[in-house]
PDB file of N, CA and C in Angstrom:
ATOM      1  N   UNK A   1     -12.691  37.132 -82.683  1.00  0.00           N
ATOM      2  CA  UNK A   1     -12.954  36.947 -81.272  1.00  0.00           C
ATOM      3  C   UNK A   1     -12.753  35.472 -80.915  1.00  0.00           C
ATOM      4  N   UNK A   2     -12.320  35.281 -79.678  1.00  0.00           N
ATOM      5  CA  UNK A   2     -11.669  33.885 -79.373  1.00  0.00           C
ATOM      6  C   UNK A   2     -12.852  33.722 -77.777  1.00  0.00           C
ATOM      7  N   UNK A   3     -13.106  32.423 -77.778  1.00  0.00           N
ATOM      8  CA  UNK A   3     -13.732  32.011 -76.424  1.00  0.00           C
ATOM      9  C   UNK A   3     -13.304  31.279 -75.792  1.00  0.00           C
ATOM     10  N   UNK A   4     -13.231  31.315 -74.730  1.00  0.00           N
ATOM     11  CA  UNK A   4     -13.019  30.514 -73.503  1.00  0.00           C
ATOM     12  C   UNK A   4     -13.766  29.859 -72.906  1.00  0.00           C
ATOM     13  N   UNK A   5     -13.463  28.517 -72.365  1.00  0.00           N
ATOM     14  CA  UNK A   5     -14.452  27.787 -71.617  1.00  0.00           C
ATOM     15  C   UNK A   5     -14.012  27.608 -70.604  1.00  0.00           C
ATOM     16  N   UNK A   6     -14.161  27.428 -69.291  1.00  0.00           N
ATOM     17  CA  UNK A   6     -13.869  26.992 -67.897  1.00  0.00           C
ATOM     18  C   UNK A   6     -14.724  26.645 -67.181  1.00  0.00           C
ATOM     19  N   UNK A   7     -14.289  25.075 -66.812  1.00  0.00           N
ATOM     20  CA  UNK A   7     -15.533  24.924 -65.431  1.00  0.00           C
ATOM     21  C   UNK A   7     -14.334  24.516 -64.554  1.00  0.00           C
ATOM     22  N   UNK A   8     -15.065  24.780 -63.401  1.00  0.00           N
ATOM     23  CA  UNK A   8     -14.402  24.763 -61.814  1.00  0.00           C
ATOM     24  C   UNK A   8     -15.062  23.256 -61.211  1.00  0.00           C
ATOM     25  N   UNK A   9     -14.413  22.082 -61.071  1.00  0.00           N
ATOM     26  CA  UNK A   9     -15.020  21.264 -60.624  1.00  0.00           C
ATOM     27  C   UNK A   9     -14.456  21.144 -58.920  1.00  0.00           C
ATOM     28  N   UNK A  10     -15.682  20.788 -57.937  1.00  0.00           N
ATOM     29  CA  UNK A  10     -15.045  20.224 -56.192  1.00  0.00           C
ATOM     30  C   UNK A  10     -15.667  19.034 -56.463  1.00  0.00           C
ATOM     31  N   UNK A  11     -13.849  17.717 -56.419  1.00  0.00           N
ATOM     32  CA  UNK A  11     -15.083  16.677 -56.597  1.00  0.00           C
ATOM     33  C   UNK A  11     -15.317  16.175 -55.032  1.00  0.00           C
ATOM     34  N   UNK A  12     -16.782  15.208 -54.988  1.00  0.00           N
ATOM     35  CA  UNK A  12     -16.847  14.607 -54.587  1.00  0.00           C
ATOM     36  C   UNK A  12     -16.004  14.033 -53.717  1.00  0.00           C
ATOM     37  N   UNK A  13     -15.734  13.500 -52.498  1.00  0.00           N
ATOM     38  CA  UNK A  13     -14.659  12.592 -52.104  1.00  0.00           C
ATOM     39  C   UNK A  13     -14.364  11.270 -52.463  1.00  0.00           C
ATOM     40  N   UNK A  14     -13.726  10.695 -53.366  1.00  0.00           N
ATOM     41  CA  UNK A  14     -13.452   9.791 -53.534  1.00  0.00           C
ATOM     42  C   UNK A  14     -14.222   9.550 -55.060  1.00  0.00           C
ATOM     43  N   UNK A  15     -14.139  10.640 -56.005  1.00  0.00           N
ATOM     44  CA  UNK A  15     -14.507  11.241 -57.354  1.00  0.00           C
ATOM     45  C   UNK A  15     -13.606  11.334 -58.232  1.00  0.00           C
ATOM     46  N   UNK A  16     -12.112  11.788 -57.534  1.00  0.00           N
ATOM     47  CA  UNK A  16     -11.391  13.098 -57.748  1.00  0.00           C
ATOM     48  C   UNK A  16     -10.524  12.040 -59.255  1.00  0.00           C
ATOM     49  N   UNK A  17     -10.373  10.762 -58.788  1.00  0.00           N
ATOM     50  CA  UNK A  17      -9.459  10.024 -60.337  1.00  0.00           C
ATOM     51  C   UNK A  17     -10.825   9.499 -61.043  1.00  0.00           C
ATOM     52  N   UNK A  18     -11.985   9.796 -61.202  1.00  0.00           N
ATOM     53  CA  UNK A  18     -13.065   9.321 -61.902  1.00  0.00           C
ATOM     54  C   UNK A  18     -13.270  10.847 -63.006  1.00  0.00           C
ATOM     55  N   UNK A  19     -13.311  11.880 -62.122  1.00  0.00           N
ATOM     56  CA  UNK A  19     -13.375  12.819 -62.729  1.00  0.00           C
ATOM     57  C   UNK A  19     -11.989  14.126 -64.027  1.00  0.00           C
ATOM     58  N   UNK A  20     -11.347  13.090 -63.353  1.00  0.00           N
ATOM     59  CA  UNK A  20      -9.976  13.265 -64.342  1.00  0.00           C
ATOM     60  C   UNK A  20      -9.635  12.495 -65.395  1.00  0.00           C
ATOM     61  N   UNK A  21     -10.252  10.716 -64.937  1.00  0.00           N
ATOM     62  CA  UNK A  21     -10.410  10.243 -66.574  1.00  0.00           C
ATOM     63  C   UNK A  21     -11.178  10.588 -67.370  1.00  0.00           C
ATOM     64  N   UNK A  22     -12.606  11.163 -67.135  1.00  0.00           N
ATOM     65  CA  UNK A  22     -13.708  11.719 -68.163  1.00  0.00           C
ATOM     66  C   UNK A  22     -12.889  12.518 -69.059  1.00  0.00           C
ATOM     67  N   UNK A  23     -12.252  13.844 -68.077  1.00  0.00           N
ATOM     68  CA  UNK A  23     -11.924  14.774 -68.956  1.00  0.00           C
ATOM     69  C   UNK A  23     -10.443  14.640 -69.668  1.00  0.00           C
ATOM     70  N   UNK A  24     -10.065  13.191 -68.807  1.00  0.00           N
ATOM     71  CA  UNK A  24      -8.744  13.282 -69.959  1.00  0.00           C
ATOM     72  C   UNK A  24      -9.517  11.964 -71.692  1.00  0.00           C
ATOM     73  N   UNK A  25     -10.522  11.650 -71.108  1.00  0.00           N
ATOM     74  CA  UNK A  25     -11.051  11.055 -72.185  1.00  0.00           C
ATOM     75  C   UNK A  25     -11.409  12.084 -73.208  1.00  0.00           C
ATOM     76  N   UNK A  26     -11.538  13.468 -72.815  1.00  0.00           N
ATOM     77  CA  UNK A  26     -12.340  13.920 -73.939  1.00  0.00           C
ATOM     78  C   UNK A  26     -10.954  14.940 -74.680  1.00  0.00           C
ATOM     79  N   UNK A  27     -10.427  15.069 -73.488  1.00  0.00           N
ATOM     80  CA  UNK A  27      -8.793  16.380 -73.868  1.00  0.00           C
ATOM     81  C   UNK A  27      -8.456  16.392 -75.372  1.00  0.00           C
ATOM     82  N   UNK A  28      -8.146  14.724 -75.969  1.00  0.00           N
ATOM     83  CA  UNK A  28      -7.795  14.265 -76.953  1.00  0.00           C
ATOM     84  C   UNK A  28      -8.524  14.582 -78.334  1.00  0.00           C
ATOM     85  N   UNK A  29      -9.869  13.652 -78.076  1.00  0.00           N
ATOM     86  CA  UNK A  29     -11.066  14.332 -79.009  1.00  0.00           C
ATOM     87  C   UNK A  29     -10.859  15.511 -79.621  1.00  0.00           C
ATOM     88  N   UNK A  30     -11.074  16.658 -78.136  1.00  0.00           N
ATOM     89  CA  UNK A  30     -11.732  18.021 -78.267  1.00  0.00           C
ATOM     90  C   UNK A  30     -10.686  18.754 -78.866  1.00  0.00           C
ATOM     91  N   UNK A  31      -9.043  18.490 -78.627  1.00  0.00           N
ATOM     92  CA  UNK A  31      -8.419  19.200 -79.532  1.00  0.00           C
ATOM     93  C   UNK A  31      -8.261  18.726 -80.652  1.00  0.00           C
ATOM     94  N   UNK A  32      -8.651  17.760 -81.323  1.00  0.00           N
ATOM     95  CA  UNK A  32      -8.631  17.135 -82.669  1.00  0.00           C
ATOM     96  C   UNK A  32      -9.600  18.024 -83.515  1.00  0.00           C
ATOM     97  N   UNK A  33     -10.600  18.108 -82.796  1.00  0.00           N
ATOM     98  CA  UNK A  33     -11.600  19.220 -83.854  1.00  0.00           C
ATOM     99  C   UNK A  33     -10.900  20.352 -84.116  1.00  0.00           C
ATOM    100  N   UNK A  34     -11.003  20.883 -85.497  1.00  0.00           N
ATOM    101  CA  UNK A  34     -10.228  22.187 -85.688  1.00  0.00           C
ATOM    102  C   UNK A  34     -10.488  23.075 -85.017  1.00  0.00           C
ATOM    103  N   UNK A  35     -11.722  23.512 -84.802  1.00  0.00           N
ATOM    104  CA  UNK A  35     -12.280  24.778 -84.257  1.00  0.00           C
ATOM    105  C   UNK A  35     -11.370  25.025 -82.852  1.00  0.00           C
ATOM    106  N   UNK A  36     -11.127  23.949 -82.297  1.00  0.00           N
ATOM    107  CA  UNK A  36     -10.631  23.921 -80.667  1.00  0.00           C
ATOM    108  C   UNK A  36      -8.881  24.803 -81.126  1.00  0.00           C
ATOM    109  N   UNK A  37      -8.740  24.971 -80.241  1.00  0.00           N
ATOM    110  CA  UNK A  37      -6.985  26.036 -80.132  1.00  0.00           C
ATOM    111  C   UNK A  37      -6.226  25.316 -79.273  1.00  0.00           C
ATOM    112  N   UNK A  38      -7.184  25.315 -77.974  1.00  0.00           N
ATOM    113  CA  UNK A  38      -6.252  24.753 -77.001  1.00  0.00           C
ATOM    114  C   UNK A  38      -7.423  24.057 -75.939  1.00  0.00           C
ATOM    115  N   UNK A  39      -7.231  22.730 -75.323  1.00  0.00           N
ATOM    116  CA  UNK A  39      -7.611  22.388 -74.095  1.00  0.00           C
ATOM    117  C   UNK A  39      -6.570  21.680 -73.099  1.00  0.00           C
ATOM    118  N   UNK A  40      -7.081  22.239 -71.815  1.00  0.00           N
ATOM    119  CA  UNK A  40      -6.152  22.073 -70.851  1.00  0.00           C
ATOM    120  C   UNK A  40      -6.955  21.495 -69.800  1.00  0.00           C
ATOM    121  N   UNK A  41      -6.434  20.620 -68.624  1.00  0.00           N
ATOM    122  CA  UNK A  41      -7.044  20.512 -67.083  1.00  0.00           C
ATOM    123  C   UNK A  41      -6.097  20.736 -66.460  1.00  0.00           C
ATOM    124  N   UNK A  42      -6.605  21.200 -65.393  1.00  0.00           N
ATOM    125  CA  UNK A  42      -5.322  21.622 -64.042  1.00  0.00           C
ATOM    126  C   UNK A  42      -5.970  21.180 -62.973  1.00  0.00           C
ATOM    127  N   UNK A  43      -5.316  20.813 -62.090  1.00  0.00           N
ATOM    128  CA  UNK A  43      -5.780  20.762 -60.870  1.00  0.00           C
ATOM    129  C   UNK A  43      -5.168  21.696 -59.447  1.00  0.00           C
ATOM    130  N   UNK A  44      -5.431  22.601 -58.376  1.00  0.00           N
ATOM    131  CA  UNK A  44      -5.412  22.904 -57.875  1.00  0.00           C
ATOM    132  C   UNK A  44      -4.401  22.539 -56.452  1.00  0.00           C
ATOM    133  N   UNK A  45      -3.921  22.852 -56.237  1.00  0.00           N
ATOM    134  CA  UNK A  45      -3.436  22.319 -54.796  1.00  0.00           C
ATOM    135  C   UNK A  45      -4.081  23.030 -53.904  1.00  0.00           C
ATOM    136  N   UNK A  46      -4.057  22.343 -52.186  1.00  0.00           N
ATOM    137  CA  UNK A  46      -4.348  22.840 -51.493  1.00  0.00           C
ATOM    138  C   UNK A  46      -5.581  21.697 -50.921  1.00  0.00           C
ATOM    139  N   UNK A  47      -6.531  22.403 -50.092  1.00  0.00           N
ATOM    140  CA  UNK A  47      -7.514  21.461 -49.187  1.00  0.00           C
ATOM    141  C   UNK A  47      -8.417  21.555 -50.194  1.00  0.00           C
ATOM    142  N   UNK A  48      -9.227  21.947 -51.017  1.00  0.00           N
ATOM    143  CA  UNK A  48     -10.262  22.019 -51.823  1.00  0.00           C
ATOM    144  C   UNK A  48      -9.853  21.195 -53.300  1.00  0.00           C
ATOM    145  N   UNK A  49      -8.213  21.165 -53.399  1.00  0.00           N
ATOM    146  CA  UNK A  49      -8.334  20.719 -55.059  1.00  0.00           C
ATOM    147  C   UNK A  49      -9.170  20.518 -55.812  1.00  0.00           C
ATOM    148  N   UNK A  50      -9.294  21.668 -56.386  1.00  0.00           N
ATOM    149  CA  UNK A  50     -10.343  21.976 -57.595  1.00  0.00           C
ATOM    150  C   UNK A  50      -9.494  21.354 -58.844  1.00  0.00           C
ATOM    151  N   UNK A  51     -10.539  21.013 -59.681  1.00  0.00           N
ATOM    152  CA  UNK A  51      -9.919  20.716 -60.894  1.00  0.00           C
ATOM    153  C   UNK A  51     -10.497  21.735 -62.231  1.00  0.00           C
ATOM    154  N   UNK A  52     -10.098  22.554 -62.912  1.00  0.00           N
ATOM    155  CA  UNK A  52     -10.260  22.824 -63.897  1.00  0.00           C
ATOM    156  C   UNK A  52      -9.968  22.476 -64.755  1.00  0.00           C
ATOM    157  N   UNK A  53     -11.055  22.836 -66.190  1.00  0.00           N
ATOM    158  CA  UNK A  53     -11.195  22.326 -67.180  1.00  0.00           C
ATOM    159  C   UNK A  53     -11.591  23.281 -68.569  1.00  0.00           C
ATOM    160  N   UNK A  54     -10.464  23.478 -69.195  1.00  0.00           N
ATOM    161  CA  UNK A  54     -10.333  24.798 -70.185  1.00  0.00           C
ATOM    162  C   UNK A  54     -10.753  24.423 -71.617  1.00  0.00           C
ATOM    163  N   UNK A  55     -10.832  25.239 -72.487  1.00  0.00           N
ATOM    164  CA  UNK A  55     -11.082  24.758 -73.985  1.00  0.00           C
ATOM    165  C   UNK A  55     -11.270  26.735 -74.824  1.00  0.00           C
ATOM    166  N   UNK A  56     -10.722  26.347 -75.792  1.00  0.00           N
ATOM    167  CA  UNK A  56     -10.412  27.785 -76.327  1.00  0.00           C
ATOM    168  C   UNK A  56     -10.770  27.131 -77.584  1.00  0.00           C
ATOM    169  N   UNK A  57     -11.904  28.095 -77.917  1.00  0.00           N
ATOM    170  CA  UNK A  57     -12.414  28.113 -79.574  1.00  0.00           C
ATOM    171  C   UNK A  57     -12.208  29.186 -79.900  1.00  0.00           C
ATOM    172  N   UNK A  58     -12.098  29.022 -81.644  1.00  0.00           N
ATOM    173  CA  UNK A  58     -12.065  30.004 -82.692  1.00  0.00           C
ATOM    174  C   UNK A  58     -13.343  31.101 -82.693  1.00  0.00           C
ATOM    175  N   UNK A  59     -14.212  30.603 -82.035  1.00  0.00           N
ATOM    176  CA  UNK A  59     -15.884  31.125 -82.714  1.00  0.00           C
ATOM    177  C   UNK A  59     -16.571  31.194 -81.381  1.00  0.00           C
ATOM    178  N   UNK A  60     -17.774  31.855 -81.187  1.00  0.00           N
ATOM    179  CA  UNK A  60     -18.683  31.847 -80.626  1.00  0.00           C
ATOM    180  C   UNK A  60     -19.421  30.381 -81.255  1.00  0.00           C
ATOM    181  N   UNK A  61     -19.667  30.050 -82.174  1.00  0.00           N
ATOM    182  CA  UNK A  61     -20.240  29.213 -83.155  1.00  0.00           C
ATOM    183  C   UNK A  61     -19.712  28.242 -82.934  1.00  0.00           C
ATOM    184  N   UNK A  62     -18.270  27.705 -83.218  1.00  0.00           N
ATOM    185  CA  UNK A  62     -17.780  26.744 -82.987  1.00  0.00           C
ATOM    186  C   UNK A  62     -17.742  26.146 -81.224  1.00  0.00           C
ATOM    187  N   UNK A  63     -17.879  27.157 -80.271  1.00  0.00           N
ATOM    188  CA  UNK A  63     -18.087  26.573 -79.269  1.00  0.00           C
ATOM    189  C   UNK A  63     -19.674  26.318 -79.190  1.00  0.00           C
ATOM    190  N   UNK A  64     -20.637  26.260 -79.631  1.00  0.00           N
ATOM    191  CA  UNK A  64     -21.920  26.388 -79.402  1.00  0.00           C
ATOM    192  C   UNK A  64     -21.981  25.038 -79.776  1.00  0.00           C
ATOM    193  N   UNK A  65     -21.617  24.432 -80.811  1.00  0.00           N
ATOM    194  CA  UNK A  65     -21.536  23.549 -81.614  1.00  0.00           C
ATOM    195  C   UNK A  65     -20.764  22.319 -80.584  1.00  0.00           C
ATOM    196  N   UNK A  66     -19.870  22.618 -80.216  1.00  0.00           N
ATOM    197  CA  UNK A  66     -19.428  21.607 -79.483  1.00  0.00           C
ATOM    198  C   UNK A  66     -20.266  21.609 -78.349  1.00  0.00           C
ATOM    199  N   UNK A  67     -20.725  22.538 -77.244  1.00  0.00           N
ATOM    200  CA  UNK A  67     -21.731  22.030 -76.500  1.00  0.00           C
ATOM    201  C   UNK A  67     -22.724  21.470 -76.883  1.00  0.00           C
ATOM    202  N   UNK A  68     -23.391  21.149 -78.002  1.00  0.00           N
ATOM    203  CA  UNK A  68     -24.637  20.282 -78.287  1.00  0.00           C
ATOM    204  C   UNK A  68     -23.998  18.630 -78.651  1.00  0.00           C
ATOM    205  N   UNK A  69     -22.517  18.574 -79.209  1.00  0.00           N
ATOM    206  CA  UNK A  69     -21.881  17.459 -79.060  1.00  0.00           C
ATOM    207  C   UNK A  69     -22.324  16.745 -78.103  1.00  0.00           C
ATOM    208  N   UNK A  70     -22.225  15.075 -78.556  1.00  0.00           N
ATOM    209  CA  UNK A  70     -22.209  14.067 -78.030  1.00  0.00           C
ATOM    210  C   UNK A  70     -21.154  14.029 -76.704  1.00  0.00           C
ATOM    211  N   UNK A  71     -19.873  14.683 -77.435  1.00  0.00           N
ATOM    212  CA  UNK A  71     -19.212  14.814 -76.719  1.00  0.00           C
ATOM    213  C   UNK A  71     -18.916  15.672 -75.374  1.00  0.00           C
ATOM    214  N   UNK A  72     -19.206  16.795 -75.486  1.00  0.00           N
ATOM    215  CA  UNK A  72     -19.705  17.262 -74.135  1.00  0.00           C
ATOM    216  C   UNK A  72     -20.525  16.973 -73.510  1.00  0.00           C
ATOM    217  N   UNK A  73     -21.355  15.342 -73.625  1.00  0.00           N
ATOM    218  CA  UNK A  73     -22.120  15.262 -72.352  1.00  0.00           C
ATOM    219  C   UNK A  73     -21.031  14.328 -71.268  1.00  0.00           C
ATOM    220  N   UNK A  74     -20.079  14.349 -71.996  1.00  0.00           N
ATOM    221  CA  UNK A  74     -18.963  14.047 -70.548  1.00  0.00           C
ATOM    222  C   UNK A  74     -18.532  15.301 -69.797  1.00  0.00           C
ATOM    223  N   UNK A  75     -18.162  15.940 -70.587  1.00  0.00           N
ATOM    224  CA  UNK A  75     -17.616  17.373 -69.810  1.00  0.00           C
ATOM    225  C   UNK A  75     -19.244  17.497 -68.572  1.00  0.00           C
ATOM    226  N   UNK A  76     -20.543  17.068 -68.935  1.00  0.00           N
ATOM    227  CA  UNK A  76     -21.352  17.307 -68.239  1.00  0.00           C
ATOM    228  C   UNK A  76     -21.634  15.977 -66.938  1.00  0.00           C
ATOM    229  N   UNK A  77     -21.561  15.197 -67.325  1.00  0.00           N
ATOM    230  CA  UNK A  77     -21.312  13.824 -66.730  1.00  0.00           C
ATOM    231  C   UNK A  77     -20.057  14.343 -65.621  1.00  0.00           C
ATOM    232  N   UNK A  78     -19.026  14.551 -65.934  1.00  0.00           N
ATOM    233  CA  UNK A  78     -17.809  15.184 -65.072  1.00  0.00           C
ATOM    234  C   UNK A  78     -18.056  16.022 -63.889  1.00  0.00           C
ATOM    235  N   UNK A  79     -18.852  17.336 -64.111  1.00  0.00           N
ATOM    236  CA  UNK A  79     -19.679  18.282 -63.458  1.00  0.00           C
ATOM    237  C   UNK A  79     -20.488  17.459 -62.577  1.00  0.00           C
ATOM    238  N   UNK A  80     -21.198  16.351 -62.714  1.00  0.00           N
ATOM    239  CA  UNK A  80     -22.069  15.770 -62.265  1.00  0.00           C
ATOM    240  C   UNK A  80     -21.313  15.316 -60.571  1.00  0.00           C
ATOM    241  N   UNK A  81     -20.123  15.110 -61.021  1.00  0.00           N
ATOM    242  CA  UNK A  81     -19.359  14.471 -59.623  1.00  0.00           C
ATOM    243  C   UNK A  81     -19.009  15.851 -58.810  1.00  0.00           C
ATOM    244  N   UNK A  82     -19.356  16.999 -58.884  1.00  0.00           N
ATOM    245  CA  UNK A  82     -18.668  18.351 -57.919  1.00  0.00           C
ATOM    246  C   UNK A  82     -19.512  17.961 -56.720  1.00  0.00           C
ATOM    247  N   UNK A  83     -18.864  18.049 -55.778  1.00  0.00           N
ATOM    248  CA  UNK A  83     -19.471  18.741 -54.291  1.00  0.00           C
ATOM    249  C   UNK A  83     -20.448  19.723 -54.073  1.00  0.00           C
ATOM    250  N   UNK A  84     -20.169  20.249 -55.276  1.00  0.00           N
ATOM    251  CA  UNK A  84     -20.691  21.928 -54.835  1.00  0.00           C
ATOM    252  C   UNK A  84     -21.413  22.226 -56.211  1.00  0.00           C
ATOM    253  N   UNK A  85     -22.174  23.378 -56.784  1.00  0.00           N
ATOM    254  CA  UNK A  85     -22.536  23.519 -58.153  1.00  0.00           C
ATOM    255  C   UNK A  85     -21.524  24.060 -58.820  1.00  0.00           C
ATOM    256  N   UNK A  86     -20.846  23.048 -59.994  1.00  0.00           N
ATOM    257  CA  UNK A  86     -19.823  24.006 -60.866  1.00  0.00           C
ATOM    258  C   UNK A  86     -20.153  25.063 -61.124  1.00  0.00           C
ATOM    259  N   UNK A  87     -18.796  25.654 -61.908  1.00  0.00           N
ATOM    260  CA  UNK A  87     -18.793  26.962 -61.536  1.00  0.00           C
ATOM    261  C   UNK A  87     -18.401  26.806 -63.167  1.00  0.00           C
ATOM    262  N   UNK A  88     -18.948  27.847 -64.664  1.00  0.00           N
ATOM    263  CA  UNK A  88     -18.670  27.253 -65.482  1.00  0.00           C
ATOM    264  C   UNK A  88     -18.531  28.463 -66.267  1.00  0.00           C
ATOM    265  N   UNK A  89     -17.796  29.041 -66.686  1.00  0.00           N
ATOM    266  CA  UNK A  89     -17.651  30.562 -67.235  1.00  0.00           C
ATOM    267  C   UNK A  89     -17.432  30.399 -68.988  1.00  0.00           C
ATOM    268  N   UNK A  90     -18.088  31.377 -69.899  1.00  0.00           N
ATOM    269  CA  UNK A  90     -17.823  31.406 -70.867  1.00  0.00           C
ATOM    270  C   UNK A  90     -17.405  32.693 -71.227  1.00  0.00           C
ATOM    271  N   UNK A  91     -16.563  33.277 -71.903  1.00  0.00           N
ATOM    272  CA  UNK A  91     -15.221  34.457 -71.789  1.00  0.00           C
ATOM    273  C   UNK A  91     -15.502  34.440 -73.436  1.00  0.00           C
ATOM    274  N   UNK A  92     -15.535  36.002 -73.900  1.00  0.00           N
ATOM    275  CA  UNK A  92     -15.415  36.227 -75.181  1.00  0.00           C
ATOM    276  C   UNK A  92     -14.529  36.957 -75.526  1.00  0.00           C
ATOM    277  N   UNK A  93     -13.457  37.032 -76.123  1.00  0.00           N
ATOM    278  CA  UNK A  93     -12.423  37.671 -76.135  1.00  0.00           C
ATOM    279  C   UNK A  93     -11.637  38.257 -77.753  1.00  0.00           C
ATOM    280  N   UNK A  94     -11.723  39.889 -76.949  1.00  0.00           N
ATOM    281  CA  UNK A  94     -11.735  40.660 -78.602  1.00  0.00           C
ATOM    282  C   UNK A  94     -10.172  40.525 -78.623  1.00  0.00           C
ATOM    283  N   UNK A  95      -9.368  40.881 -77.641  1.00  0.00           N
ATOM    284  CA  UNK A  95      -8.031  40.980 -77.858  1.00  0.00           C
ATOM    285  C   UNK A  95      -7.400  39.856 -77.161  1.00  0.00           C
ATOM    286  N   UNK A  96      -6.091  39.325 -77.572  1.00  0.00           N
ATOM    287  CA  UNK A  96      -5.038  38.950 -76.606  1.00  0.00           C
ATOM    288  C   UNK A  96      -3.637  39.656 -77.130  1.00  0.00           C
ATOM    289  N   UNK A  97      -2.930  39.651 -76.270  1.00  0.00           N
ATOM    290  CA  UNK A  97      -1.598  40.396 -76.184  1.00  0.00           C
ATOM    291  C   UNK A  97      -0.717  39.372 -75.411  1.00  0.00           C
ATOM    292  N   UNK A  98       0.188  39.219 -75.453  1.00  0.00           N
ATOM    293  CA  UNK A  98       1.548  38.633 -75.117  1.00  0.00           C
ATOM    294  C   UNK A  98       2.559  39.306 -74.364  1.00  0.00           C
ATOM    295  N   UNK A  99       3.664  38.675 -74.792  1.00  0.00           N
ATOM    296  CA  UNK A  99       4.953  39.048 -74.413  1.00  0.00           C
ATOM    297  C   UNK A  99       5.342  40.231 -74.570  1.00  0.00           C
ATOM    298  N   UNK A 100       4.803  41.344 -75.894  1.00  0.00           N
ATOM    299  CA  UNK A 100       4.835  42.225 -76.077  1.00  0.00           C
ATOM    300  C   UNK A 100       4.057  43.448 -75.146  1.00  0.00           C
ATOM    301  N   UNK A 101       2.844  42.664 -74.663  1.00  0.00           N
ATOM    302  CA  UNK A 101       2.654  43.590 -73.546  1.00  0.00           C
ATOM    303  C   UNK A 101       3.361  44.161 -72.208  1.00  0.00           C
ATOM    304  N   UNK A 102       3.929  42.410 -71.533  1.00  0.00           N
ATOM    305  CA  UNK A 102       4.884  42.964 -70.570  1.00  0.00           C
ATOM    306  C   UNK A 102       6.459  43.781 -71.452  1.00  0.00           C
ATOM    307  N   UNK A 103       6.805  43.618 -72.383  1.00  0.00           N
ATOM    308  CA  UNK A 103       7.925  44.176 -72.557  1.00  0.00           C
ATOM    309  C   UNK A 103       7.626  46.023 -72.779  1.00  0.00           C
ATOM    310  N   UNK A 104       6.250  46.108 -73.121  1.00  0.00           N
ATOM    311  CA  UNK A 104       6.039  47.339 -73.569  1.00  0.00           C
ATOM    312  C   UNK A 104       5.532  48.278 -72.281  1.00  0.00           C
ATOM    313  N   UNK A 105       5.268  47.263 -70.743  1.00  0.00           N
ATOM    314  CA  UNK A 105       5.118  47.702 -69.858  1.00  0.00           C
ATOM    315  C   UNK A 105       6.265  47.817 -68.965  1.00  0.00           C
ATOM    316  N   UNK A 106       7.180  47.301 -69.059  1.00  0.00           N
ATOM    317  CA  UNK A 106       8.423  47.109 -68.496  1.00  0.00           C
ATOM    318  C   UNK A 106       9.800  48.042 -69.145  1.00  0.00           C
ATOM    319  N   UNK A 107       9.596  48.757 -69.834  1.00  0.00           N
ATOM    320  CA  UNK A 107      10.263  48.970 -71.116  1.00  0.00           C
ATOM    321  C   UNK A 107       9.906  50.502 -70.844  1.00  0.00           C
ATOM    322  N   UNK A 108       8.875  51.116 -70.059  1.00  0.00           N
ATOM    323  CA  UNK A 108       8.216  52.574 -70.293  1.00  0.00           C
ATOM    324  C   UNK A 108       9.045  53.032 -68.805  1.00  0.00           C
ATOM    325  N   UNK A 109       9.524  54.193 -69.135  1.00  0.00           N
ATOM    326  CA  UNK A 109      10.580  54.845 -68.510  1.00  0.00           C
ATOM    327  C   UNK A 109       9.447  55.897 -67.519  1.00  0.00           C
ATOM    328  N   UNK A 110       9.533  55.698 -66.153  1.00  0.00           N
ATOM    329  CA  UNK A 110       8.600  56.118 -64.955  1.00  0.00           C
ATOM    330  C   UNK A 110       9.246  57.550 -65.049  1.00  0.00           C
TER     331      UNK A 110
END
């Protein structure tokens, strides 16, 4: 099983490059630890530009572990600058499927 992390940040006005160096301070770190797979930030277009902030562990465990990190009290520090109360989802995930899914959906004769 693989986990997901996501928080939804609204920053602040005049937040928005404070809250993108935190998390590009930590981007580096957090994929250096093995446990991590993948971390990403995106930001949003539009009037609200939200910024998200992803992280994919191996483990239930291994993400537990990194939230008591030193290091995620930036990811929390970061949160600290939203407008609004982040929005912060944790996703447990038995399967993923690929490319093979759309081909095997695309591929089935109606």
């Amino acid at each position: 099983m693989r986990i997901f992390s996501i928080v939804k940040i609204a920053p602040i006005h005049g937040k928005r490059r404070e809250i993108l160096d935190i998390l590009l301070s930590i981007k580096g770190p957090t994929q250096a630890i093995h446990a991590c797979l993948a971390c990403s930030i995106c930001e949003e277009e539009g009037d609200e530009r939200l910024i998200f902030y992803m992280e994919q562990w191996r483990s239930k465990e291994d993400l537990l572990q990194h939230v008591r990190s030193d290091l995620y009290t930036r990811v929390l520090a970061a949160m600290e600058l939203s407008r609004e109360k982040p929005e912060i989802s944790f996703l447990e995930v038995s399967a993923i499927r690929g490319m093979e899914l759309i081909e095997a959906v695309r591929n089935t004769k109606r």
